[in-house]
PDB file of N, CA and C in Angstrom:
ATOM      1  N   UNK A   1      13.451  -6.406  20.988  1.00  0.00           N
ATOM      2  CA  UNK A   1      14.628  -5.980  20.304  1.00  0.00           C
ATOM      3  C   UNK A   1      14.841  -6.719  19.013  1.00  0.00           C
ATOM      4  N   UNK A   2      15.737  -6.511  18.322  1.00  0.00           N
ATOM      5  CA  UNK A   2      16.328  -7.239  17.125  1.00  0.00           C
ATOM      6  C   UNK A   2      16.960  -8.196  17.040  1.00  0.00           C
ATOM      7  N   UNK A   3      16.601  -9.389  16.451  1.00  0.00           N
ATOM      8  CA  UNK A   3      16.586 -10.995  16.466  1.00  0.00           C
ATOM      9  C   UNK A   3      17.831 -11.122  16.021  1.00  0.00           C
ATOM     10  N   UNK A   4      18.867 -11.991  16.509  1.00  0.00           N
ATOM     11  CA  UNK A   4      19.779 -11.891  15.793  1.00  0.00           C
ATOM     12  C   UNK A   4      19.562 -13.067  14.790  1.00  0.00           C
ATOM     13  N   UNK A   5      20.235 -12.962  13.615  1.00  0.00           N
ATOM     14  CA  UNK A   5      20.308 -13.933  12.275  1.00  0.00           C
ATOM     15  C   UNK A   5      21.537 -14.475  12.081  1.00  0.00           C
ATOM     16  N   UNK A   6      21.281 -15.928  11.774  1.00  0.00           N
ATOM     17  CA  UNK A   6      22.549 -16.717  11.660  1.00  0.00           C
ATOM     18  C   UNK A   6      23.410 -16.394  10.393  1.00  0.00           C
ATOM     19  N   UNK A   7      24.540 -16.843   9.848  1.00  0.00           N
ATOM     20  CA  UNK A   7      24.906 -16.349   8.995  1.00  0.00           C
ATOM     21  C   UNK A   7      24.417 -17.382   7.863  1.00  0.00           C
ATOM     22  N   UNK A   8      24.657 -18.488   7.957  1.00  0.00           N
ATOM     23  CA  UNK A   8      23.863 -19.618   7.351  1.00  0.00           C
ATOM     24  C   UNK A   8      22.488 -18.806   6.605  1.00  0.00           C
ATOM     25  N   UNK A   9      21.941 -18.193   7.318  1.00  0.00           N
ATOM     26  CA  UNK A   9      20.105 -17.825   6.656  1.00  0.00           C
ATOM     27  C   UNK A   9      20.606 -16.261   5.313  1.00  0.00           C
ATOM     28  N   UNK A  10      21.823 -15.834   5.351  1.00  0.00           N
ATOM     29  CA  UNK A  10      21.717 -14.499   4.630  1.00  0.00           C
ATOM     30  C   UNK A  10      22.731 -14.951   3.386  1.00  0.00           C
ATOM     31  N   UNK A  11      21.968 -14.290   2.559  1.00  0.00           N
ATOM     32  CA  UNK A  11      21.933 -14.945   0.947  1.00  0.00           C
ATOM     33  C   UNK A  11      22.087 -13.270   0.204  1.00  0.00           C
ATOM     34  N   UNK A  12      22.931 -13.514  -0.700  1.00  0.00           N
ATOM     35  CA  UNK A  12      23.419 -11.747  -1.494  1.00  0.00           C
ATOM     36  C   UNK A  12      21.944 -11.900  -2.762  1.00  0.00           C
ATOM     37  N   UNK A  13      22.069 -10.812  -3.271  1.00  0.00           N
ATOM     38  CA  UNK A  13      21.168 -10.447  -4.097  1.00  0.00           C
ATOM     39  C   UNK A  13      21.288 -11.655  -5.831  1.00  0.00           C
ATOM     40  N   UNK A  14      22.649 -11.702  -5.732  1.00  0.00           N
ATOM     41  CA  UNK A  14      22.820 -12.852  -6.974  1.00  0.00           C
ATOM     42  C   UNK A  14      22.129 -13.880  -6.614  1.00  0.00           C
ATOM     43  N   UNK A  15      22.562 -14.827  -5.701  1.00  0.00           N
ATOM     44  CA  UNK A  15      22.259 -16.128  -5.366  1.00  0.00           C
ATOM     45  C   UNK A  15      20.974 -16.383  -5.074  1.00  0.00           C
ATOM     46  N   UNK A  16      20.068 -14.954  -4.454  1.00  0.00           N
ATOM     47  CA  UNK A  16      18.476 -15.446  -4.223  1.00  0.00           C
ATOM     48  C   UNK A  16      18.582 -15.433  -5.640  1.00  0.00           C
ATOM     49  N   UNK A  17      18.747 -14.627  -6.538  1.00  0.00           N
ATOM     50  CA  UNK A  17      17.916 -14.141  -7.994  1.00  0.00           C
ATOM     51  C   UNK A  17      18.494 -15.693  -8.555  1.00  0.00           C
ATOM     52  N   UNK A  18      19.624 -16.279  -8.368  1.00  0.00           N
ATOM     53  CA  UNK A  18      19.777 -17.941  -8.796  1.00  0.00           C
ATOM     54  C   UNK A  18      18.465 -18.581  -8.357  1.00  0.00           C
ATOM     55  N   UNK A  19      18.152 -18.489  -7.378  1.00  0.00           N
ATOM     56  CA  UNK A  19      17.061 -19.294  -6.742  1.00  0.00           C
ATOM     57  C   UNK A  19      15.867 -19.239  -7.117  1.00  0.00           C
ATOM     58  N   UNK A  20      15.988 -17.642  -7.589  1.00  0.00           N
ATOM     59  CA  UNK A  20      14.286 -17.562  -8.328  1.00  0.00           C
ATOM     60  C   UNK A  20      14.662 -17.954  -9.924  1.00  0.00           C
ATOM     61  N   UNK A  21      15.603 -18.498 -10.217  1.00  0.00           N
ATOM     62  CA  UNK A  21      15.982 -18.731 -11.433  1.00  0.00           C
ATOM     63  C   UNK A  21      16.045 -18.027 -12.533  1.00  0.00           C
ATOM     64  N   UNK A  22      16.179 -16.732 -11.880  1.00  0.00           N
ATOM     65  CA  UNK A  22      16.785 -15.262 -12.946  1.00  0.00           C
ATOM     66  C   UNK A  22      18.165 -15.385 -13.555  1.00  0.00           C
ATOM     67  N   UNK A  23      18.351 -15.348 -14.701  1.00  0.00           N
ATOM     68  CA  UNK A  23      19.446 -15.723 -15.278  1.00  0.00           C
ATOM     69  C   UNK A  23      20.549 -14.750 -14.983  1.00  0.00           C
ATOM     70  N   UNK A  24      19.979 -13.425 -15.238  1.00  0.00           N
ATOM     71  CA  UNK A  24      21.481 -12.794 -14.180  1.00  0.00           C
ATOM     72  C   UNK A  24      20.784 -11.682 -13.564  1.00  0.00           C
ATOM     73  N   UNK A  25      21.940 -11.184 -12.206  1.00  0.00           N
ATOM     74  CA  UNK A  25      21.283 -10.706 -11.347  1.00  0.00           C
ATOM     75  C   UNK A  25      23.285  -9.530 -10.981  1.00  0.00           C
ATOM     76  N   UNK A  26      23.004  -9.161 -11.834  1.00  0.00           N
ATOM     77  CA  UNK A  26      24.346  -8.554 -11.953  1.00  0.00           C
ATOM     78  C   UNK A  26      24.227  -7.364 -12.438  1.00  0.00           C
ATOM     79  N   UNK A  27      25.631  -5.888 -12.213  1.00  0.00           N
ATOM     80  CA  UNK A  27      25.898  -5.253 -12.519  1.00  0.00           C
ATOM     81  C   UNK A  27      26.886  -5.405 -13.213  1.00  0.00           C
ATOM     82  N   UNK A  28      27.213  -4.516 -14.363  1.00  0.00           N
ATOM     83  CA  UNK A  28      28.452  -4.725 -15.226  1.00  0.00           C
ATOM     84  C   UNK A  28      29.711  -3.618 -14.855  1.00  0.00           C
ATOM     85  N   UNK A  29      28.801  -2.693 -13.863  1.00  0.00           N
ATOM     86  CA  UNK A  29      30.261  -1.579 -13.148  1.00  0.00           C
ATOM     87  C   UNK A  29      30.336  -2.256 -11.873  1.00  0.00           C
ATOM     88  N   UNK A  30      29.484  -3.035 -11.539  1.00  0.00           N
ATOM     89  CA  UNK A  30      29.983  -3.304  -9.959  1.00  0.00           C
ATOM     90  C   UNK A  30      30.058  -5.059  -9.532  1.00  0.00           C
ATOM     91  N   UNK A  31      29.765  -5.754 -10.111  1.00  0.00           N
ATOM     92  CA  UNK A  31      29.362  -6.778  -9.746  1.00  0.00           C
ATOM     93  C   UNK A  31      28.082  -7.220  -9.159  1.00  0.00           C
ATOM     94  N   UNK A  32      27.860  -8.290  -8.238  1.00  0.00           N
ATOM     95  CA  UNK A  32      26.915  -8.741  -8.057  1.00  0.00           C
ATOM     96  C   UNK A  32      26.846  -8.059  -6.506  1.00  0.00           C
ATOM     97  N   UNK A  33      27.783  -7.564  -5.829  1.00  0.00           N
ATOM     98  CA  UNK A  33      27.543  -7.536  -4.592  1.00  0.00           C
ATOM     99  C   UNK A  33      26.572  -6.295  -4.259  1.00  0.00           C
ATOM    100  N   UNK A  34      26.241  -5.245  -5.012  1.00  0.00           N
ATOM    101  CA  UNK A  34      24.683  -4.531  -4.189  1.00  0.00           C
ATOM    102  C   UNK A  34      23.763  -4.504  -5.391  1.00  0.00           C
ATOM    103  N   UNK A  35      23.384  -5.941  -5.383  1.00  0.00           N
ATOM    104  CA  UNK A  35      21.679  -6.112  -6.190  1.00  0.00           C
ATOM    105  C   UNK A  35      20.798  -6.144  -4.896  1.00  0.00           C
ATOM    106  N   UNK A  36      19.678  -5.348  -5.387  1.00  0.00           N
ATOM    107  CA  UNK A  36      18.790  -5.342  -4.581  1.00  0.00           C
ATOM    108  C   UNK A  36      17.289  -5.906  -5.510  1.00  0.00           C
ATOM    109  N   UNK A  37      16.693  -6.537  -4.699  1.00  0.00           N
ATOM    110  CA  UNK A  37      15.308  -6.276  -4.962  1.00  0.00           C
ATOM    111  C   UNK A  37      14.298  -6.190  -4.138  1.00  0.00           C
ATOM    112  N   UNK A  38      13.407  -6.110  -5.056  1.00  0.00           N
ATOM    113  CA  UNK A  38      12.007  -5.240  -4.505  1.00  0.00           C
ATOM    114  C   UNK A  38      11.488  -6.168  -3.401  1.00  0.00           C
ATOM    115  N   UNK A  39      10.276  -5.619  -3.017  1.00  0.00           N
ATOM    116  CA  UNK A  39       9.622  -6.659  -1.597  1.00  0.00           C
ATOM    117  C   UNK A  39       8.185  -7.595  -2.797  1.00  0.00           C
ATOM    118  N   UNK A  40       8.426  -8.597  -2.572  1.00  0.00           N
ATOM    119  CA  UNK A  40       6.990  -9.237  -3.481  1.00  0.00           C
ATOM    120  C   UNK A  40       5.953  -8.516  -3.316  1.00  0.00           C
ATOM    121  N   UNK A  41       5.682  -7.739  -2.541  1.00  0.00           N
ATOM    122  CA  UNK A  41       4.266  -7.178  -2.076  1.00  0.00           C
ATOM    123  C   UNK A  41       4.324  -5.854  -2.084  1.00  0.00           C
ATOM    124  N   UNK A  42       5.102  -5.228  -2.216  1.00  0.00           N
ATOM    125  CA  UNK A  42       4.938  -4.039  -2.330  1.00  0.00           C
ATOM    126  C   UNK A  42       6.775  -3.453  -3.328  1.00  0.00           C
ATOM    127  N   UNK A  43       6.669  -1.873  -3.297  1.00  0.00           N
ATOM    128  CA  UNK A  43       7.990  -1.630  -3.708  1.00  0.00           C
ATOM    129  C   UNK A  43       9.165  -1.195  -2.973  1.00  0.00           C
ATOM    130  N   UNK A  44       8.760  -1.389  -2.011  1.00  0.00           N
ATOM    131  CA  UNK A  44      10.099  -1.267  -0.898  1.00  0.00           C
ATOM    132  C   UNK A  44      10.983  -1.768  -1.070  1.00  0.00           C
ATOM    133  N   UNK A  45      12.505  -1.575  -0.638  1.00  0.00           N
ATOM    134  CA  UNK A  45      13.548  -2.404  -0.918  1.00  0.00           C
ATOM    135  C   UNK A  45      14.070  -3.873   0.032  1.00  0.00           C
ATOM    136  N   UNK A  46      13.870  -5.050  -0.709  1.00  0.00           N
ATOM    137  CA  UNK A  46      13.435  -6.107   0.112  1.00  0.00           C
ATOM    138  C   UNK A  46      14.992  -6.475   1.303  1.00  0.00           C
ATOM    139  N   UNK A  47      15.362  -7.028   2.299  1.00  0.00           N
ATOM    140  CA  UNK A  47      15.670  -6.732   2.847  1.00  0.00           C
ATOM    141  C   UNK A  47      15.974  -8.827   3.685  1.00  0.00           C
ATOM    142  N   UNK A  48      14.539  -8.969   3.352  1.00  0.00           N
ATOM    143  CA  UNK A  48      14.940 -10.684   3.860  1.00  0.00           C
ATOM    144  C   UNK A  48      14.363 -11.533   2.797  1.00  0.00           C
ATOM    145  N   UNK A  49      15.178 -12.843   2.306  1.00  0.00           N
ATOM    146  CA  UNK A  49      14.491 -13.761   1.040  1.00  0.00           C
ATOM    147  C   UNK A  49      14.223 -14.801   2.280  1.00  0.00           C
ATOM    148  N   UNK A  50      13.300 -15.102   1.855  1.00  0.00           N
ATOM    149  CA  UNK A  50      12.539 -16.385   3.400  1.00  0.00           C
ATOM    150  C   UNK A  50      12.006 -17.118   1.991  1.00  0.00           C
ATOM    151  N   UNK A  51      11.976 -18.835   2.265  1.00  0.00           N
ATOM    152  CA  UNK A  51      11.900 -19.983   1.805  1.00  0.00           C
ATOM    153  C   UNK A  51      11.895 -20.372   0.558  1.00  0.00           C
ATOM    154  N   UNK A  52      13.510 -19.554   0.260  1.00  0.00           N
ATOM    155  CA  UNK A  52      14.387 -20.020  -1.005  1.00  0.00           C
ATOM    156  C   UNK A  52      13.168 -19.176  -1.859  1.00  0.00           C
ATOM    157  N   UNK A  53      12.045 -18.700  -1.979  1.00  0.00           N
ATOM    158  CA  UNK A  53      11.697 -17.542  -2.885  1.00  0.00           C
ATOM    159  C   UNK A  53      11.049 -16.567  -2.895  1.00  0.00           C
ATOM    160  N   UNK A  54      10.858 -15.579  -1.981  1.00  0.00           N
ATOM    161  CA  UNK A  54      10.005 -14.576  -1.208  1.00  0.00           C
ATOM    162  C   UNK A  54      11.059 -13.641  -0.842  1.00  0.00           C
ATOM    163  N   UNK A  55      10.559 -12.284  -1.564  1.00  0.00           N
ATOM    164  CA  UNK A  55      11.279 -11.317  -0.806  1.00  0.00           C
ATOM    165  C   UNK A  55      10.442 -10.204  -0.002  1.00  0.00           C
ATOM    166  N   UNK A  56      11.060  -9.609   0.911  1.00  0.00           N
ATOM    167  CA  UNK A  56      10.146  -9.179   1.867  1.00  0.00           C
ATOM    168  C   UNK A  56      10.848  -8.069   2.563  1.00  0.00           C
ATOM    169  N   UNK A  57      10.192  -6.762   2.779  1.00  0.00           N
ATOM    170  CA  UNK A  57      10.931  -5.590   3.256  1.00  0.00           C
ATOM    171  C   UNK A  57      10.820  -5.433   4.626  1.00  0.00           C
ATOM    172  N   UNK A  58      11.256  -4.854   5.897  1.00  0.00           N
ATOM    173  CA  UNK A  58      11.314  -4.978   6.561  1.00  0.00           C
ATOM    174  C   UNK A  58       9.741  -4.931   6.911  1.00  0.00           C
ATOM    175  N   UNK A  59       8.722  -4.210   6.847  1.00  0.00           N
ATOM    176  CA  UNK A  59       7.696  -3.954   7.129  1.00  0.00           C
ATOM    177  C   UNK A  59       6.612  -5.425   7.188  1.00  0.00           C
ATOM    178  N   UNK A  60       6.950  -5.962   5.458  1.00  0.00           N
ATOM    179  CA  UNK A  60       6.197  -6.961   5.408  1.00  0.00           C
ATOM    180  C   UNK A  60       6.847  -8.026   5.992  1.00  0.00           C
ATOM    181  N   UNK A  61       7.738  -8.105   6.413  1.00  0.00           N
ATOM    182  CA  UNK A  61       7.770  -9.276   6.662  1.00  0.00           C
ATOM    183  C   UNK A  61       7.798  -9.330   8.687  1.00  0.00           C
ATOM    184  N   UNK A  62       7.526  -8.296   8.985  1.00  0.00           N
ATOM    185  CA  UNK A  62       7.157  -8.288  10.551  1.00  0.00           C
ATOM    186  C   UNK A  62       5.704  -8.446  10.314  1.00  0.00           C
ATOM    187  N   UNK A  63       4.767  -8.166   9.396  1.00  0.00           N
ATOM    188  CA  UNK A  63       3.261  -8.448   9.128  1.00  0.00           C
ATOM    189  C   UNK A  63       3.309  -9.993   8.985  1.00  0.00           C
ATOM    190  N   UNK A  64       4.200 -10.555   8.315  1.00  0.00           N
ATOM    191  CA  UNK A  64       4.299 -11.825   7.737  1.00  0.00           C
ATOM    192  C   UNK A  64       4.157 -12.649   9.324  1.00  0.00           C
ATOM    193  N   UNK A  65       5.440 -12.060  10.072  1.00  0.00           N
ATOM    194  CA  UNK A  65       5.321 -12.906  11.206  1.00  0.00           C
ATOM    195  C   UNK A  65       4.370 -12.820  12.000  1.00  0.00           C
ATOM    196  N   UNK A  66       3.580 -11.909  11.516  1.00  0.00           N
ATOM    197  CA  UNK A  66       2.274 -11.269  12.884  1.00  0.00           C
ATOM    198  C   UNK A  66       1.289 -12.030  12.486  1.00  0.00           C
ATOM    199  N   UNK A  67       1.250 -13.160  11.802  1.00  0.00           N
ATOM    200  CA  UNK A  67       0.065 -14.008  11.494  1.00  0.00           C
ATOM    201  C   UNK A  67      -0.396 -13.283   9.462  1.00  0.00           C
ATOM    202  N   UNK A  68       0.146 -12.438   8.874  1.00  0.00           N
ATOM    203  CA  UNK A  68      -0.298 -12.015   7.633  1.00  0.00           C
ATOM    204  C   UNK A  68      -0.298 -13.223   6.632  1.00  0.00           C
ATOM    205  N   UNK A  69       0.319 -14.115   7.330  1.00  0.00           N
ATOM    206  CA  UNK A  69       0.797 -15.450   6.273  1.00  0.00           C
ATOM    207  C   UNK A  69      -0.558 -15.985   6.098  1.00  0.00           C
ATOM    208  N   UNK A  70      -1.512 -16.194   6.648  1.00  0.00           N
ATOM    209  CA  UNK A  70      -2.691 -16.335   6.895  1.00  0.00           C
ATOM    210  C   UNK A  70      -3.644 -16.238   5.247  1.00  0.00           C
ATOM    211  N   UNK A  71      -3.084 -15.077   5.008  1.00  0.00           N
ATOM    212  CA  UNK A  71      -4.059 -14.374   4.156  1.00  0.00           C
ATOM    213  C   UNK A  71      -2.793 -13.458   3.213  1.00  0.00           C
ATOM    214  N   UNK A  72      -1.804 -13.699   2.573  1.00  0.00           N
ATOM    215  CA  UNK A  72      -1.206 -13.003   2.182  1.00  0.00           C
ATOM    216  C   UNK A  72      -1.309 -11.755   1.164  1.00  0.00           C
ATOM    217  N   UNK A  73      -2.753 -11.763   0.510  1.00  0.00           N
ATOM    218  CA  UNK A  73      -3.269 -10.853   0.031  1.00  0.00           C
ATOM    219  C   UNK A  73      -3.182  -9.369   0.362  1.00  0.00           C
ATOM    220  N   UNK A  74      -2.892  -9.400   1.843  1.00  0.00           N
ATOM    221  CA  UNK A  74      -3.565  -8.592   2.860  1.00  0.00           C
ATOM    222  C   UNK A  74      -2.018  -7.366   2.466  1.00  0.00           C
ATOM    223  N   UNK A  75      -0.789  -8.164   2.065  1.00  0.00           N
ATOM    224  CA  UNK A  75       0.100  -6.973   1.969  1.00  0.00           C
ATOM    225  C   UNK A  75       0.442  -6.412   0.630  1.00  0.00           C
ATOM    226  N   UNK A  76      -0.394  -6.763  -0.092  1.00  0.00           N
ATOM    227  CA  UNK A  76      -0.328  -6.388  -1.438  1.00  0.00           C
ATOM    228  C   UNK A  76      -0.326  -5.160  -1.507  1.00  0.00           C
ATOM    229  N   UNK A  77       0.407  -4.228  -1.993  1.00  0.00           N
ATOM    230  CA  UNK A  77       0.571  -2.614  -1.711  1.00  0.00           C
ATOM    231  C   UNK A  77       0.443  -2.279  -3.220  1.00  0.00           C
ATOM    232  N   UNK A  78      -0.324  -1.282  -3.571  1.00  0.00           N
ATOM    233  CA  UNK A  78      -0.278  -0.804  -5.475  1.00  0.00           C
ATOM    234  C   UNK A  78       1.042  -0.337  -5.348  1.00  0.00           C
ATOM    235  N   UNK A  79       1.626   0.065  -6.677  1.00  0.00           N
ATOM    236  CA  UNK A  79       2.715   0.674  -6.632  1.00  0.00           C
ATOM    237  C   UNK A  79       3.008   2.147  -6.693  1.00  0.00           C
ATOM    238  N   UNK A  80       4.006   2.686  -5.993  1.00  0.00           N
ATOM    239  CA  UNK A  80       4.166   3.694  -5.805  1.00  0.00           C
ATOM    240  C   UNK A  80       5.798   4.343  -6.624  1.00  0.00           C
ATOM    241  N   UNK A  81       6.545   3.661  -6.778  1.00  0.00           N
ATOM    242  CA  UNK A  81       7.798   3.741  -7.037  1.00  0.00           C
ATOM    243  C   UNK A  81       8.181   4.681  -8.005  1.00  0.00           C
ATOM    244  N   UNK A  82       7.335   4.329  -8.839  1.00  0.00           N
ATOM    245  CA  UNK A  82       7.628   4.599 -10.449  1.00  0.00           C
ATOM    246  C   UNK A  82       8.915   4.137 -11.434  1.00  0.00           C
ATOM    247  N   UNK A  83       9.501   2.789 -10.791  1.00  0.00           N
ATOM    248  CA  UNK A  83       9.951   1.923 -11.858  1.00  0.00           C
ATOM    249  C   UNK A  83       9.358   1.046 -12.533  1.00  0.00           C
ATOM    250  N   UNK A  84      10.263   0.458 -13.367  1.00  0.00           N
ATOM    251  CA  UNK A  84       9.108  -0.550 -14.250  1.00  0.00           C
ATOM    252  C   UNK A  84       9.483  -2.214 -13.304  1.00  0.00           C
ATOM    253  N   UNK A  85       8.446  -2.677 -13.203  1.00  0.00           N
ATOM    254  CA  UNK A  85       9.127  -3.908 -12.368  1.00  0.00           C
ATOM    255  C   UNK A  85       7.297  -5.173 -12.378  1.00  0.00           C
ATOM    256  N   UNK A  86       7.589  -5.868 -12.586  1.00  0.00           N
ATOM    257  CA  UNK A  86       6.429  -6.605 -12.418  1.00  0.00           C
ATOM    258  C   UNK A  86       5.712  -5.972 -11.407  1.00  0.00           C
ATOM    259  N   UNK A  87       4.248  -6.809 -11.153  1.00  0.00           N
ATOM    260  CA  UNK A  87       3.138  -5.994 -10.505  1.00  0.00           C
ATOM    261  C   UNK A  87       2.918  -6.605  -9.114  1.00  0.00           C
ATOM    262  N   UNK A  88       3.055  -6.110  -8.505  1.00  0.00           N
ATOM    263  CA  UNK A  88       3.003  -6.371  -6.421  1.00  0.00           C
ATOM    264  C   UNK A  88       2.076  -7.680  -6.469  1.00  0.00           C
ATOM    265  N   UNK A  89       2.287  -8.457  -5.960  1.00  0.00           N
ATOM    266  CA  UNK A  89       1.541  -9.532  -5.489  1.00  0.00           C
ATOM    267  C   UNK A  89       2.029 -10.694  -4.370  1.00  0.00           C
ATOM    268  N   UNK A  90       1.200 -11.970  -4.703  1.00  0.00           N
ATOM    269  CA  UNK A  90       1.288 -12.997  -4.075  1.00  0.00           C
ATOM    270  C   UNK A  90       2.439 -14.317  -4.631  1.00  0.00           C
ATOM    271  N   UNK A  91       2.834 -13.964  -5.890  1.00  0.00           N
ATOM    272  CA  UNK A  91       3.396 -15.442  -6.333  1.00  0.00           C
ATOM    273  C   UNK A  91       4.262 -14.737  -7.203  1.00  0.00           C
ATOM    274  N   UNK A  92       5.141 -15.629  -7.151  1.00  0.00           N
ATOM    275  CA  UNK A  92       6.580 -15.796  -8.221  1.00  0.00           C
ATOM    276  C   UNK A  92       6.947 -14.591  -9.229  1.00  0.00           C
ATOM    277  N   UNK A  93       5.889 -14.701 -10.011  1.00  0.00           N
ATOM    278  CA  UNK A  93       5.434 -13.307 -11.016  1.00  0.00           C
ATOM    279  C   UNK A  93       6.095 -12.392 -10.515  1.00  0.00           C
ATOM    280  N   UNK A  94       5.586 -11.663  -8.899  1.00  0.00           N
ATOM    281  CA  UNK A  94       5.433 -10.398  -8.319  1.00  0.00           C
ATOM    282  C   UNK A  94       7.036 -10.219  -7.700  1.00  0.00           C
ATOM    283  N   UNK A  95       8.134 -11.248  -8.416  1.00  0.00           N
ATOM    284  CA  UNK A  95       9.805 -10.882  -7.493  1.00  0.00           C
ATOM    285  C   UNK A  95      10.235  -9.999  -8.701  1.00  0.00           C
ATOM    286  N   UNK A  96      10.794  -9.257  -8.340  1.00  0.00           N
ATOM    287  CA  UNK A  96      11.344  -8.212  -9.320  1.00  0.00           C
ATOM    288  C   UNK A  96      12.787  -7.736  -8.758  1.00  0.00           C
ATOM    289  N   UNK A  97      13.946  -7.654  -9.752  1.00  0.00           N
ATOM    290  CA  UNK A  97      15.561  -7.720  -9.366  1.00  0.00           C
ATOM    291  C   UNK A  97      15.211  -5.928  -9.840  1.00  0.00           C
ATOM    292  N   UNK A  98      15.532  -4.967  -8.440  1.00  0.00           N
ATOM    293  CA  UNK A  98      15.907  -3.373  -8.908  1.00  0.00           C
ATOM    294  C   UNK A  98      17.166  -2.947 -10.155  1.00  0.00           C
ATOM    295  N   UNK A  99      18.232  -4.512  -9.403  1.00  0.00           N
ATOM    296  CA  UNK A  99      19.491  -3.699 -10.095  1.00  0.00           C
ATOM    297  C   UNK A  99      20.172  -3.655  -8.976  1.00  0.00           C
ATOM    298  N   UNK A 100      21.627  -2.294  -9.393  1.00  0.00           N
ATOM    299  CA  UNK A 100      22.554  -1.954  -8.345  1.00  0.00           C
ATOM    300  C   UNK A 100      21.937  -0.949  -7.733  1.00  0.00           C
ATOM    301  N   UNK A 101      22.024  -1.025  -6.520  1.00  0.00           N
ATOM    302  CA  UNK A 101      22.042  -0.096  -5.558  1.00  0.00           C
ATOM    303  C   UNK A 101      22.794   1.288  -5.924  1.00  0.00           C
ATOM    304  N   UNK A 102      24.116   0.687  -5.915  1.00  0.00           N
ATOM    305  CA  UNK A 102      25.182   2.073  -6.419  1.00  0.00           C
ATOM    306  C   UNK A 102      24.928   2.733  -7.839  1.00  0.00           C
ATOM    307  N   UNK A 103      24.512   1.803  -8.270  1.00  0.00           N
ATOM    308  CA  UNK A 103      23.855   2.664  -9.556  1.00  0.00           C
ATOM    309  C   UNK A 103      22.736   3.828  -9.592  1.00  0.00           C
ATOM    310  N   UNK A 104      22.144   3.046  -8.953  1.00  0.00           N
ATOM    311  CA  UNK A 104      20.685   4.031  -8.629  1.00  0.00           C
ATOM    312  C   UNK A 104      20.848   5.262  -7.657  1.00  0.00           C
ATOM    313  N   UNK A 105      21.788   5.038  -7.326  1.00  0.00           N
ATOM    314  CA  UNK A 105      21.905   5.999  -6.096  1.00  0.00           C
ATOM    315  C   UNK A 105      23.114   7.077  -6.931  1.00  0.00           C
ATOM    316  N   UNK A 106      23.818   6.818  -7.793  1.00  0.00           N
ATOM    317  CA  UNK A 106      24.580   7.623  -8.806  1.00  0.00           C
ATOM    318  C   UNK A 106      23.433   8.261  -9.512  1.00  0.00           C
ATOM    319  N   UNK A 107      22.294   7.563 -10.253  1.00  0.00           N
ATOM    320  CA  UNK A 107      21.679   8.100 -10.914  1.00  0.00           C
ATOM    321  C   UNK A 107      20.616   9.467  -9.937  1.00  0.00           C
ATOM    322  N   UNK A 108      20.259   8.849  -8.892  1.00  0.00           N
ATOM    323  CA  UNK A 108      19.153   9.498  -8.204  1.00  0.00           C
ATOM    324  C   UNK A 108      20.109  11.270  -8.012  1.00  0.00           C
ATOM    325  N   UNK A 109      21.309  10.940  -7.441  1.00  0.00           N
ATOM    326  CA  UNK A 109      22.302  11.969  -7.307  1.00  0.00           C
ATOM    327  C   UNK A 109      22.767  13.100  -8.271  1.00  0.00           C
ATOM    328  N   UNK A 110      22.962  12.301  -9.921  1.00  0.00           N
ATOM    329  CA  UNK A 110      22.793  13.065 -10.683  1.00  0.00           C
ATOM    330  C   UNK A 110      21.405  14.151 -11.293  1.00  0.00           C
ATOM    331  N   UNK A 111      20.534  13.400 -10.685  1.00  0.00           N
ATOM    332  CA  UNK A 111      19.421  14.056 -11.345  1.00  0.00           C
ATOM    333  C   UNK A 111      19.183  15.105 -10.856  1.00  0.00           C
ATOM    334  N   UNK A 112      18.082  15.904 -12.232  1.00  0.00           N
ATOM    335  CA  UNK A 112      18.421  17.595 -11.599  1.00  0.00           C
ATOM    336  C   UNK A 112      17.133  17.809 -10.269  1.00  0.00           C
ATOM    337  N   UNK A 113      17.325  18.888  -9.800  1.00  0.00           N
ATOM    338  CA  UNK A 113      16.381  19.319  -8.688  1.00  0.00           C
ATOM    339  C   UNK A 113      15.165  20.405  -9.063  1.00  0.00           C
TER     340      UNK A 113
END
């Protein structure tokens, strides 16, 4: 089943992006409270920041615990997204801030069909 998490371990989208030492990690219609970012390894929407600088989507980071730490290469995913965002990898480089959530999801909504 699903692990429960202390509250101590969950960190908002500003304060990791403090940590990776992104100077801002903000919306100007909404604030800071739905920044999201990407998974280091792929473009999924990351979901857990594990040791103050790693972000990780649900997927990778159940690989992570399955021994992937090993060899972290192994979850490097090309990109699929089609935003602009640094390039999937292993290190620092590869953290990328999406933005607002509510934004994107205004925009995705407006767009035509």
């Amino acid at each position: 089943g699903e692990q429960a998490r202390d509250v101590e371990d969950l960190m908002c989208g500003k304060c990791s992006g403090a940590a990776l030492g992104m100077k801002s990690s903000s919306c100007k219609a909404h604030g800071d409270a739905y920044i999201e970012f990407k998974c280091r390894y792929c473009c999924e929407v990351a979901s857990f920041f594990c040791f103050g600088h790693t972000h990780f989507c649900d997927s990778c980071h159940k690989k992570w615990i399955l021994g992937a730490y090993t060899k972290p290469s192994t979850l490097v995913r090309p990109c699929k997204c089609g935003f602009k965002h640094s390039q999937n990898g292993t290190t620092q480089a590869s953290e990328a801030c999406y933005g607002c959530s509510l934004c994107r999801i205004k925009v995705k909504e407006n767009a035509p069909i």
